[in-house]
Each structure stands twice: as structure tokens, then as C-alpha cells.
C-alpha atoms as a PDB file:
ATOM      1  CA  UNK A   1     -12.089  -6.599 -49.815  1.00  0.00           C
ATOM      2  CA  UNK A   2     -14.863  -7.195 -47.555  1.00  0.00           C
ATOM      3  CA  UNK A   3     -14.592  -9.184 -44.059  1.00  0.00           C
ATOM      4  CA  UNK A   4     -15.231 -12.895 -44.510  1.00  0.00           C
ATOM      5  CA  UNK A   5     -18.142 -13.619 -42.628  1.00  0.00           C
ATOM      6  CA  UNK A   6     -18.341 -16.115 -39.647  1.00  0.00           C
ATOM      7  CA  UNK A   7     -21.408 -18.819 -39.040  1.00  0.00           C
ATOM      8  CA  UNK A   8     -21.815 -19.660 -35.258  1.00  0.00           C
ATOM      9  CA  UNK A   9     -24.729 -22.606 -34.909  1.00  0.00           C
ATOM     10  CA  UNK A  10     -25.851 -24.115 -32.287  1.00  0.00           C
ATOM     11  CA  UNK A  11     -29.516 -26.320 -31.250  1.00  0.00           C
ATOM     12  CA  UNK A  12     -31.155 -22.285 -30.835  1.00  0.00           C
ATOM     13  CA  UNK A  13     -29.929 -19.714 -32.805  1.00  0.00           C
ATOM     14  CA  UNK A  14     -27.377 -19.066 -35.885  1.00  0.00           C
ATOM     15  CA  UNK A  15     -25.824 -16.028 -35.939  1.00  0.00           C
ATOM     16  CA  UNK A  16     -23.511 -13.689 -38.358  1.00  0.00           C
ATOM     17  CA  UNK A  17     -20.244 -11.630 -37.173  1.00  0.00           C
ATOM     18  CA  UNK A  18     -16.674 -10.919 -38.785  1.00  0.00           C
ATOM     19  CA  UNK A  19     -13.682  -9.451 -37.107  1.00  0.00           C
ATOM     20  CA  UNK A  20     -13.793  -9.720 -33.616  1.00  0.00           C
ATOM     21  CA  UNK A  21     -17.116 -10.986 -31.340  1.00  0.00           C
ATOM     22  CA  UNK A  22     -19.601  -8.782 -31.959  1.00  0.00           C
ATOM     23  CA  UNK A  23     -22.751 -10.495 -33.555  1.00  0.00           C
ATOM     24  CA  UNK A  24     -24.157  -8.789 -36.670  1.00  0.00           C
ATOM     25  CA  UNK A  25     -27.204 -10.731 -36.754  1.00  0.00           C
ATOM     26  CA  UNK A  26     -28.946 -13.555 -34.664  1.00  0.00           C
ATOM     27  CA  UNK A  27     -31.844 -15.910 -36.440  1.00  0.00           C
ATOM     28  CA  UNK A  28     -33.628 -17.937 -34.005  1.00  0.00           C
ATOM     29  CA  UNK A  29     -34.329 -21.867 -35.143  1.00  0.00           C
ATOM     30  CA  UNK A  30     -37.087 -22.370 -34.013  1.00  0.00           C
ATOM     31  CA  UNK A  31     -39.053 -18.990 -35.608  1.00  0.00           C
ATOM     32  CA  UNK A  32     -36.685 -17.910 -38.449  1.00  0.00           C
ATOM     33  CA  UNK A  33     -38.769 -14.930 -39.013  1.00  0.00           C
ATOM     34  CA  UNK A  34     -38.663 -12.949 -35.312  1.00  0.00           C
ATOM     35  CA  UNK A  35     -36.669  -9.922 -34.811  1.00  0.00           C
ATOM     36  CA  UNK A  36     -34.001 -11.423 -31.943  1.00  0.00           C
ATOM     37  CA  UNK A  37     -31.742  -8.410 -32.071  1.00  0.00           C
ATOM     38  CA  UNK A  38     -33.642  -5.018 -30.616  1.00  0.00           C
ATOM     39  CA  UNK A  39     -32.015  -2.615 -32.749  1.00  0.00           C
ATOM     40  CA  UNK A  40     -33.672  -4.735 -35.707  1.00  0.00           C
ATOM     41  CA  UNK A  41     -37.194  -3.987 -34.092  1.00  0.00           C
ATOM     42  CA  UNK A  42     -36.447  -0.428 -33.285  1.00  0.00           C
ATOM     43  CA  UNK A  43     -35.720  -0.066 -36.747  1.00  0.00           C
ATOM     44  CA  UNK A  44     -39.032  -1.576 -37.445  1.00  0.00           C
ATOM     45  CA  UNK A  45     -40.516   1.383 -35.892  1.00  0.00           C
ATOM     46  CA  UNK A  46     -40.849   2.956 -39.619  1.00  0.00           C
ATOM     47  CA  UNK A  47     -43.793   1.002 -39.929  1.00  0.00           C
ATOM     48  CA  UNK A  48     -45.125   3.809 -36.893  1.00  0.00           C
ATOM     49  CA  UNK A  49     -45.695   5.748 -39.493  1.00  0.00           C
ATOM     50  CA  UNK A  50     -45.978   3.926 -42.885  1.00  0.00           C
ATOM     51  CA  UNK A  51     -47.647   0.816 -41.536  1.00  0.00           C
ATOM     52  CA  UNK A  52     -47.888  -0.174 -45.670  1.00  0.00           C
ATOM     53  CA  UNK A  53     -44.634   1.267 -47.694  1.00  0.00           C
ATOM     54  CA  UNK A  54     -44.576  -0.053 -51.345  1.00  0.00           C
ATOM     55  CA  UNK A  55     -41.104   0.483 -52.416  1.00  0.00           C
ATOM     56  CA  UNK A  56     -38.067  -0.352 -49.717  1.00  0.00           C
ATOM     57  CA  UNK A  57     -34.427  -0.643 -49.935  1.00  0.00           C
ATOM     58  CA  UNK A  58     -31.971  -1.938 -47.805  1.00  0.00           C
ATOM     59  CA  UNK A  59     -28.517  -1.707 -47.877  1.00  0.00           C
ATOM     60  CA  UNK A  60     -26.861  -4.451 -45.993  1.00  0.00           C
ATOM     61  CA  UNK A  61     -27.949  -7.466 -45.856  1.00  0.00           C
ATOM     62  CA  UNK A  62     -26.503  -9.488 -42.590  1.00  0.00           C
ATOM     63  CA  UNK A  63     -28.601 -12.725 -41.780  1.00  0.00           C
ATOM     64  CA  UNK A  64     -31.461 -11.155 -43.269  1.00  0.00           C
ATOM     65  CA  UNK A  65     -33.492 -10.428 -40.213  1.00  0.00           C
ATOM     66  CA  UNK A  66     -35.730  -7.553 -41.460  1.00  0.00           C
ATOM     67  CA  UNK A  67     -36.012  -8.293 -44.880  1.00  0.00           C
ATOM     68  CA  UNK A  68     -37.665 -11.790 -43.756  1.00  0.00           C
ATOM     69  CA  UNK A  69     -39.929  -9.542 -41.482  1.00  0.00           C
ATOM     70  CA  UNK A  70     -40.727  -7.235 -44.142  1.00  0.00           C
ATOM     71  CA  UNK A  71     -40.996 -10.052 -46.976  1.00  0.00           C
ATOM     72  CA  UNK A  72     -43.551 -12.162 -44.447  1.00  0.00           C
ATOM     73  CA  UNK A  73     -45.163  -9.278 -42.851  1.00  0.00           C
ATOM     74  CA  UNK A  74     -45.548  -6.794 -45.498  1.00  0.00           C
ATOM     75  CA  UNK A  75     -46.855  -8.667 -48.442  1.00  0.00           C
ATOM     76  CA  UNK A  76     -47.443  -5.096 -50.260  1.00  0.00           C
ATOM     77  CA  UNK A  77     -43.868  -4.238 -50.283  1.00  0.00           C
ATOM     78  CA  UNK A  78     -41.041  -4.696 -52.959  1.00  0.00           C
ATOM     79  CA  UNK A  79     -38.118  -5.699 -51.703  1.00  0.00           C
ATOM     80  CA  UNK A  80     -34.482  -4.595 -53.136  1.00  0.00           C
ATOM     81  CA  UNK A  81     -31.157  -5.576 -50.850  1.00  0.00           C
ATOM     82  CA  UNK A  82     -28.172  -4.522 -51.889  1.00  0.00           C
ATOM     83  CA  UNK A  83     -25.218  -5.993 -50.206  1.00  0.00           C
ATOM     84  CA  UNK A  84     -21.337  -5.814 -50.904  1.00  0.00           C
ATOM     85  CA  UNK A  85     -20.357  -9.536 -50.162  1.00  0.00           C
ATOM     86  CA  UNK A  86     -21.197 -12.019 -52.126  1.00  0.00           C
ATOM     87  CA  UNK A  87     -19.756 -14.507 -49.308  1.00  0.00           C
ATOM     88  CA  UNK A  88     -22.611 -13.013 -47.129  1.00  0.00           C
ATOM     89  CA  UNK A  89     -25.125 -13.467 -49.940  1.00  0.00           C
ATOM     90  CA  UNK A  90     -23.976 -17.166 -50.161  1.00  0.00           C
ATOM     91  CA  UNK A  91     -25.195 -17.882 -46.401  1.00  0.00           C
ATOM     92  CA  UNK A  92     -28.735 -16.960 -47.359  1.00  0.00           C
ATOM     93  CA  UNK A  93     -29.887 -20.601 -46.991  1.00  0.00           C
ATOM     94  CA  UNK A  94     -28.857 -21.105 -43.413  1.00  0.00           C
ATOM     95  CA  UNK A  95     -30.761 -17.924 -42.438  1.00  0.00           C
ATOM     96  CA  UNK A  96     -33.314 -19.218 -44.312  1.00  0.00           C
ATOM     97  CA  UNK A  97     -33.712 -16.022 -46.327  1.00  0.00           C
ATOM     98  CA  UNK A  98     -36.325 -16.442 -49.291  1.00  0.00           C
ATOM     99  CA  UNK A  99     -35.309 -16.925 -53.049  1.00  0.00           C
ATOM    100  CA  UNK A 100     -35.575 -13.664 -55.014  1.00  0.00           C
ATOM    101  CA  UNK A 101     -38.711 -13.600 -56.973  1.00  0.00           C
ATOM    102  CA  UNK A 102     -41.105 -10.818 -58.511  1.00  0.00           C
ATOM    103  CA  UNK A 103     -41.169  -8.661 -55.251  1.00  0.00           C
ATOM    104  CA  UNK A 104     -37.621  -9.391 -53.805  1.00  0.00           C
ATOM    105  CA  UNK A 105     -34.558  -8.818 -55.668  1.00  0.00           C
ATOM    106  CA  UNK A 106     -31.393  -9.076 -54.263  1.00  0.00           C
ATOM    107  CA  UNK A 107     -27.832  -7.122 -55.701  1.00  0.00           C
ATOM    108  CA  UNK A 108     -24.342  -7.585 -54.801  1.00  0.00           C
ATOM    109  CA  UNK A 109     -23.265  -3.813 -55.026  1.00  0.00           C
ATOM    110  CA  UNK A 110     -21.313  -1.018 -52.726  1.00  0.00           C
ATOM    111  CA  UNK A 111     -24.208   0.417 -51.801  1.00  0.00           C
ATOM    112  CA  UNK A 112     -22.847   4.090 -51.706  1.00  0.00           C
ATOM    113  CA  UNK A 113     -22.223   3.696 -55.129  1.00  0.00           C
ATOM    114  CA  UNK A 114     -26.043   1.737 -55.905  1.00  0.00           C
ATOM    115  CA  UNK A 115     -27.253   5.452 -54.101  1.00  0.00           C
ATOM    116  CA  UNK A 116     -25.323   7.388 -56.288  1.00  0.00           C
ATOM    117  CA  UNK A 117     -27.767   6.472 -59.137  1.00  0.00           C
ATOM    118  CA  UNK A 118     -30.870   4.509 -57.522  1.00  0.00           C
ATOM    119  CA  UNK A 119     -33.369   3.062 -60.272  1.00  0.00           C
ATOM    120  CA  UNK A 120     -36.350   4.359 -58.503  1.00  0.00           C
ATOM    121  CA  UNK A 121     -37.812   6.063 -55.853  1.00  0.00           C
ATOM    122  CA  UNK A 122     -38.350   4.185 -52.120  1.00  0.00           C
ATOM    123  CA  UNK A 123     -40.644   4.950 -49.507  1.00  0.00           C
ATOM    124  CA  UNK A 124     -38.591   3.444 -47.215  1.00  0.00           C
ATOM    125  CA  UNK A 125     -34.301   3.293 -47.032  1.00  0.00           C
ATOM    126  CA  UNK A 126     -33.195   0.819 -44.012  1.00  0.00           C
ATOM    127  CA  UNK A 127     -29.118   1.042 -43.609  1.00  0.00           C
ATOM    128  CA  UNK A 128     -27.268  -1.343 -41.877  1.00  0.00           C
ATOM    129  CA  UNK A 129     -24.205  -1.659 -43.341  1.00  0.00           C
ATOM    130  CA  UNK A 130     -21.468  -3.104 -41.030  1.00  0.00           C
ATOM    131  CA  UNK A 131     -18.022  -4.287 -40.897  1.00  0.00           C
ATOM    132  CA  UNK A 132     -15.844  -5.928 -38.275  1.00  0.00           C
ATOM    133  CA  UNK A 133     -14.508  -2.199 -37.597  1.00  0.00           C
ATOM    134  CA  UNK A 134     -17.938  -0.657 -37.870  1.00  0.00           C
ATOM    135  CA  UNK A 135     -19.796   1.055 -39.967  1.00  0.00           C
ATOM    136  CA  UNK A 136     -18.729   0.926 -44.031  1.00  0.00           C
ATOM    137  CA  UNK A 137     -16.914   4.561 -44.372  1.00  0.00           C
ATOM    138  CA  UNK A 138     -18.743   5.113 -47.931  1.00  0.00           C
ATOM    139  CA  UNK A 139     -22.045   4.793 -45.794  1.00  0.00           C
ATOM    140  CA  UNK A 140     -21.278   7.788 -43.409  1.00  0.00           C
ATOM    141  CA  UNK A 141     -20.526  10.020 -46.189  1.00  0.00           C
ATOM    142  CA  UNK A 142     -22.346  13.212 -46.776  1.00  0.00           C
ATOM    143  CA  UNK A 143     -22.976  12.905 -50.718  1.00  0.00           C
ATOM    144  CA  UNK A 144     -24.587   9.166 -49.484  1.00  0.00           C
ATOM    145  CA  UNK A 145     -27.017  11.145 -47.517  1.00  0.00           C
ATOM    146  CA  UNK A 146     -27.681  13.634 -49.794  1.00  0.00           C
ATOM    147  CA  UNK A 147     -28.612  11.146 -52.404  1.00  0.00           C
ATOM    148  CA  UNK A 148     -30.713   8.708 -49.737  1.00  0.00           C
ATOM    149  CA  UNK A 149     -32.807  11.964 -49.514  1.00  0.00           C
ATOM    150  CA  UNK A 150     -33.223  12.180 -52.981  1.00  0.00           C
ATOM    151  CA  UNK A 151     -34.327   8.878 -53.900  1.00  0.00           C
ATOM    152  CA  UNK A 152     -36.920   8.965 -51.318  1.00  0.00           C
ATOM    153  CA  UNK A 153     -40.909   9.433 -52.553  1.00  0.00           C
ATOM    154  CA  UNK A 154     -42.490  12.600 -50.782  1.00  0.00           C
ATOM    155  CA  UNK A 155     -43.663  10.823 -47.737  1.00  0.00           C
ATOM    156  CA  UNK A 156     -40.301   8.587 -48.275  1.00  0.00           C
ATOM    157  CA  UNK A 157     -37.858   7.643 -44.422  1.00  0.00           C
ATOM    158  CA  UNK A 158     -34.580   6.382 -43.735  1.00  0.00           C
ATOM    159  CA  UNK A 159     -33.829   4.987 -40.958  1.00  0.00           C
ATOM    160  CA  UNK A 160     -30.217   3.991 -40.212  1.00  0.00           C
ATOM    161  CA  UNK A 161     -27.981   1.852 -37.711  1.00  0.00           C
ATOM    162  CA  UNK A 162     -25.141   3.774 -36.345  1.00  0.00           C
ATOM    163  CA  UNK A 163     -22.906   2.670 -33.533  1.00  0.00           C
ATOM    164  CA  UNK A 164     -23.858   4.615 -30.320  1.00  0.00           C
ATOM    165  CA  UNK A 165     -21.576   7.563 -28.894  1.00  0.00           C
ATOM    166  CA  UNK A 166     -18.886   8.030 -31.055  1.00  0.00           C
ATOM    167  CA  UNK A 167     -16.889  10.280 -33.009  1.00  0.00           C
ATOM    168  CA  UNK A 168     -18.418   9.053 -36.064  1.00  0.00           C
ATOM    169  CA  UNK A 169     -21.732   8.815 -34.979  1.00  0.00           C
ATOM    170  CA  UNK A 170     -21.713  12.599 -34.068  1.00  0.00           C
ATOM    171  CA  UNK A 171     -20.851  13.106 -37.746  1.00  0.00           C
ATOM    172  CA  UNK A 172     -23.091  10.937 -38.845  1.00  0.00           C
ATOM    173  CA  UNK A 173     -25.734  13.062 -36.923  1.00  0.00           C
ATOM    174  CA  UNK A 174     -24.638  16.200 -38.154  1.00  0.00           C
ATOM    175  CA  UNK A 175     -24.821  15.019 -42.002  1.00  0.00           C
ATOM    176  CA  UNK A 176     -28.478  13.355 -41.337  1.00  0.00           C
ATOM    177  CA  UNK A 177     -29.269  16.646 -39.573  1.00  0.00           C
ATOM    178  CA  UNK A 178     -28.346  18.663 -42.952  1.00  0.00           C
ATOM    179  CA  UNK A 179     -29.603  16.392 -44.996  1.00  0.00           C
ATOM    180  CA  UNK A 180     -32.791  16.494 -43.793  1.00  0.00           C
ATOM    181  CA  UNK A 181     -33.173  20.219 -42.538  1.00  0.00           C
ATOM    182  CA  UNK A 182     -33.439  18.551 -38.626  1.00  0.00           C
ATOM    183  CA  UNK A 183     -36.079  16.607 -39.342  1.00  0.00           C
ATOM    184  CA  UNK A 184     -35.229  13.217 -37.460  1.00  0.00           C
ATOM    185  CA  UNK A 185     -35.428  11.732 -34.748  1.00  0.00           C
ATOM    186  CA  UNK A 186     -32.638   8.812 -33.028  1.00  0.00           C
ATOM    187  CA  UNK A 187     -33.535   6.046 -30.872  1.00  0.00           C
ATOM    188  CA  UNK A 188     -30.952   4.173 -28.624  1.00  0.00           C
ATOM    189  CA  UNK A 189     -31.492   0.012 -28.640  1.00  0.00           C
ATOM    190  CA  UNK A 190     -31.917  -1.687 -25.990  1.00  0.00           C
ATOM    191  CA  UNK A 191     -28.609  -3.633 -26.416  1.00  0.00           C
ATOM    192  CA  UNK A 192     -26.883   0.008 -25.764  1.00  0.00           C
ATOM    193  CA  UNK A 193     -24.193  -0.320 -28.774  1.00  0.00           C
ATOM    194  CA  UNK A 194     -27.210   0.616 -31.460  1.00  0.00           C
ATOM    195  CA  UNK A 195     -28.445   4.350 -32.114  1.00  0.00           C
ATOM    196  CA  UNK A 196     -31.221   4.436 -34.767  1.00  0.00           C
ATOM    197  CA  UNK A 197     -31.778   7.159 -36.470  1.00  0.00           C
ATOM    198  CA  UNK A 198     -35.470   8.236 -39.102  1.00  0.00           C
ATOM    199  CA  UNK A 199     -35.218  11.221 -40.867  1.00  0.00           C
ATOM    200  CA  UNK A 200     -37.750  11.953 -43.103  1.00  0.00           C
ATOM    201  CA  UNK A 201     -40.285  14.848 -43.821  1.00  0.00           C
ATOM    202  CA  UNK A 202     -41.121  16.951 -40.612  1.00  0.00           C
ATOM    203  CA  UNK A 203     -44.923  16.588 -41.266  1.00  0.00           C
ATOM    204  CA  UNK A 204     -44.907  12.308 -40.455  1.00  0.00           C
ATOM    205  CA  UNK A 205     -42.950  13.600 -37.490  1.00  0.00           C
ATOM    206  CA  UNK A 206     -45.282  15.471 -36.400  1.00  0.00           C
ATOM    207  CA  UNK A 207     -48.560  13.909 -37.091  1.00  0.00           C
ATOM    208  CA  UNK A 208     -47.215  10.648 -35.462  1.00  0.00           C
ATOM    209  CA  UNK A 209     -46.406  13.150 -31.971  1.00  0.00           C
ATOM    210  CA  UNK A 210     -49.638  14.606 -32.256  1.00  0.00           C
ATOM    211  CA  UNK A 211     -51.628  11.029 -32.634  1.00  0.00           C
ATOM    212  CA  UNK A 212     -49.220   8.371 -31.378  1.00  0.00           C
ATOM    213  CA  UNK A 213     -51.950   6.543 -30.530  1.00  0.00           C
ATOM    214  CA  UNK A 214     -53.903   5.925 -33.580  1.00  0.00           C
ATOM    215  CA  UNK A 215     -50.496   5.812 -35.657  1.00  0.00           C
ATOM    216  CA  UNK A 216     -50.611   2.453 -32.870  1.00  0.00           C
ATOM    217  CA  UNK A 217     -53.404   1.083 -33.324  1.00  0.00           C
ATOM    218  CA  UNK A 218     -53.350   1.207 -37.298  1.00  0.00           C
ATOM    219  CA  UNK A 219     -50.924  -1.173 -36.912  1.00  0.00           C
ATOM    220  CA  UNK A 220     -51.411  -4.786 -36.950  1.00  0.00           C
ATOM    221  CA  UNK A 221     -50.880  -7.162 -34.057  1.00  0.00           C
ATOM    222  CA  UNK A 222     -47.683  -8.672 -35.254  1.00  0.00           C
ATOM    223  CA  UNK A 223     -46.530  -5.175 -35.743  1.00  0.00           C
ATOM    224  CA  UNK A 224     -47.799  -4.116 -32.407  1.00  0.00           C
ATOM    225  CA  UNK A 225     -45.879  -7.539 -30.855  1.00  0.00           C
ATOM    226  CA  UNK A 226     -42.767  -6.443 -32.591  1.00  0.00           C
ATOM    227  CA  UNK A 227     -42.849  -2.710 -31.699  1.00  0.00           C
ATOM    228  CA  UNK A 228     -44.349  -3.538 -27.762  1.00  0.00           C
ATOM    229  CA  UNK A 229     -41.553  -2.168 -25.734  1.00  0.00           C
ATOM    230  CA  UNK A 230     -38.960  -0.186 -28.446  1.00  0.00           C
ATOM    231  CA  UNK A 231     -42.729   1.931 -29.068  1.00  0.00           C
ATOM    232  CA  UNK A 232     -42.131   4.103 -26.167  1.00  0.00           C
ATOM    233  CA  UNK A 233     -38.598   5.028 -26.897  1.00  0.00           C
ATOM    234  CA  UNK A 234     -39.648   6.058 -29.966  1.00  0.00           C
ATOM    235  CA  UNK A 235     -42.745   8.489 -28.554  1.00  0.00           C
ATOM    236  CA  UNK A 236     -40.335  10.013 -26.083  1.00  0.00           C
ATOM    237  CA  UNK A 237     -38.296  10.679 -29.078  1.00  0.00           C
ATOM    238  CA  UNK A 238     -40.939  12.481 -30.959  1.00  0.00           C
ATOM    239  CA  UNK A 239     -42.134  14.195 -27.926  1.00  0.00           C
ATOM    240  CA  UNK A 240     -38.700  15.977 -27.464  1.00  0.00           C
ATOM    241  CA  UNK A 241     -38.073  16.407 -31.016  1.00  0.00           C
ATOM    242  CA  UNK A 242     -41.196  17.580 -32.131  1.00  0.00           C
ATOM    243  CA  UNK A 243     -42.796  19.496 -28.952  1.00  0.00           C
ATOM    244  CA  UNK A 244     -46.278  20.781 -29.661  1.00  0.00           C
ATOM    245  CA  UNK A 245     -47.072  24.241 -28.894  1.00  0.00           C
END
């Protein structure tokens, strides 16, 4: 049985936890749309380098926070969230979360299982699936991996949320790792409790290392807003990951 999730309200912000204090997700009132949390923008940094994907699935849904960025600010994308709790589905009005319509669908679904046999292909897999005790255990597993990698397109990335410096998110790191033949790269959030790790083909790596710049500038200025300070985590990432030379 999933954790019941808890509302918290106030004249500023609404935000999502379960068990315990820690806040899942954190919608600001007065822009509904903005990324509060930084590990949600750091995960943004996909965009770095697919500024346009087509097909993207999340698992976990939370308050929402970058499926309303993606559904606003990337108009070309279809949107699938799958999420285990329906009670969390039922609080999509307060974090004013858009119907489902032709290009957003959403599924109440164990997500490891919705992997197991995915109806397409994505070009982009965001995973944030938490619990009051952390991270959902079917979500660290190595099959789950194995089969995000395999419903990815060819220039396909997943970028996940794992808890920073733990026993599980070494583990977690050594299955992406496999998975993905080292090619990844993991960014710690601001907030300090948030690792985020993209793995995807070594080539986007690289070509974003080699041209961080223009990978920049192609994006647009909401993007660039969004992406202003977690950008240079991210380069610092690629530089030591993906050294040229």
C-alpha cells in the first residue's frame, strides 16, 4: 500500500510529503508552473541536450512540478505519467496540474512493472519515484534499468532522482553504470539530499562537453532562466566524465 500523501497550504506555496517532514514537491501560488525545488531544475538539464524531445515518460508523479514545465514549455512533447497512488493522482487540482488530453495521459501503475513492457519508445525517461522511506525498491532494481534502456529511442536519456550518499545510491550507480556501459553523468542539487543522474548514449555526452556553449544557447530563454545556475554543475560534470583528449 502506498503512503497517504500529506497537503501543507499556506498564502505562498502548497507542497506534497508522506512519512516524516521531508517535502516531495513544492508549487508556488503565485506561478504554478516554476521549478521551486532545485533538484526539479537540475533534472531539467535533459533539455541541455534535447532542447525538443517528442516522446517523455515519467514515473512519479508528486505535485506535478516538471510535467507542468514540460506540458507549458515544451508544446512538442507527449506527455505519459505513470504514478502508483491514485490518492496522489486525486490532488492534481490543488497543484493545478492540467487535465489529460491528446498529448498528456496520465496512468495509475507500479511503474517497474509499466517498464517491464512500455508501449513505445521515449526520448526522454524522468524518475522520481519516492516514498516516505525513500526511493520505491522496484525502481532501484537492475531488470528496471535494463528495460529503461531499452525503451529509449537511439538518441533516448534518463535521468533519475536518487537520494545522495547512500548505500543504495551506490547501487543504484553501479546498475546505471552497467546499464549504460558508463555512459552518465550525476549531478548533486543544490538542496544537498538530491543526486541526479543522465545516462544515455556516450555521443550526446560528448558533443554537449565539446560545445557546451551552443548546446546553451539553442536553448530558449525560459530554459536558459530555469537551467541559470544548476548549468554549471552540469558542465563540470561532463568535463570530468567525458575529458577530451
Amino acid at each position: 500500500m502506498p503512503d497517504q500523501p500529506r497537503l501543507h497550504t499556506n498564502s505562498q506555496t502548497v507542497t506534497l510529503s508522506f512519512e516524516g517532514t521531508l517535502i516531495q514537491s513544492c508549487m508556488r501560488v503565485a506561478d504554478p508552473d516554476d521549478l521551486v525545488l532545485d533538484y526539479t531544475r537540475t533534472m531539467m538539464g535533459a533539455l541541455l541536450f534535447n532542447p525538443k524531445p517528442r516522446r517523455v515518460l515519467m514515473i512519479g508523479l508528486g505535485g506535478g512540478s516538471m510535467l507542468k514545465y514540460l506540458h507549458r514549455h515544451v508544446p512538442e512533447a507527449d506527455l505519459t505519467v505513470v504514478e502508483i497512488s491514485q490518492s496522489v493522482i486525486d490532488l492534481r487540482d490543488a497543484f493545478h496540474i492540467p487535465p489529460d488530453d491528446e498529448r498528456l495521459r496520465t496512468v495509475c501503475d507500479d511503474g517497474a512493472k509499466f517498464m517491464a513492457k512500455p508501449p513505445c519508445a521515449y526520448d526522454l525517461i524522468l524518475v522520481d519515484g519516492f516514498t516516505g522511506d525513500g526511493i520505491a525498491e522496484p525502481l532501484c532494481s537492475r531488470s528496471f534499468y535494463n528495460h529503461c534502456r531499452k525503451a529509449l529511442t537511439p538518441e533516448g536519456l534518463l535521468v533519475a532522482n536518487v537520494q545522495a550518499d547512500t548505500d543504495q545510491t551506490r547501487e543504484i550507480g553501479k546498475r546505471l553504470f552497467k546499464a549504460f556501459s558508463g555512459s552518465m553523468i550525476s549531478v548533486l542539487s543544490d538542496e544537498g539530499g538530491n543526486d541526479i543522474v543522465t545516462a544515455g548514449p556516450r555521443h550526446l555526452f560528448e558533443q554537449c562537453r565539446a560545445d557546451f556553449e551552443g548546446h546553451w544557447q539553442a536553448l530558449g530563454p525560459v530554459h536558459q532562466a530555469t537551467l541559470a545556475v544548476t548549468s554549471q554543475r552540469i558542465q563540470r560534470a561532463l568535463i570530468k566524465g567525458f575529458p577530451i583528449g
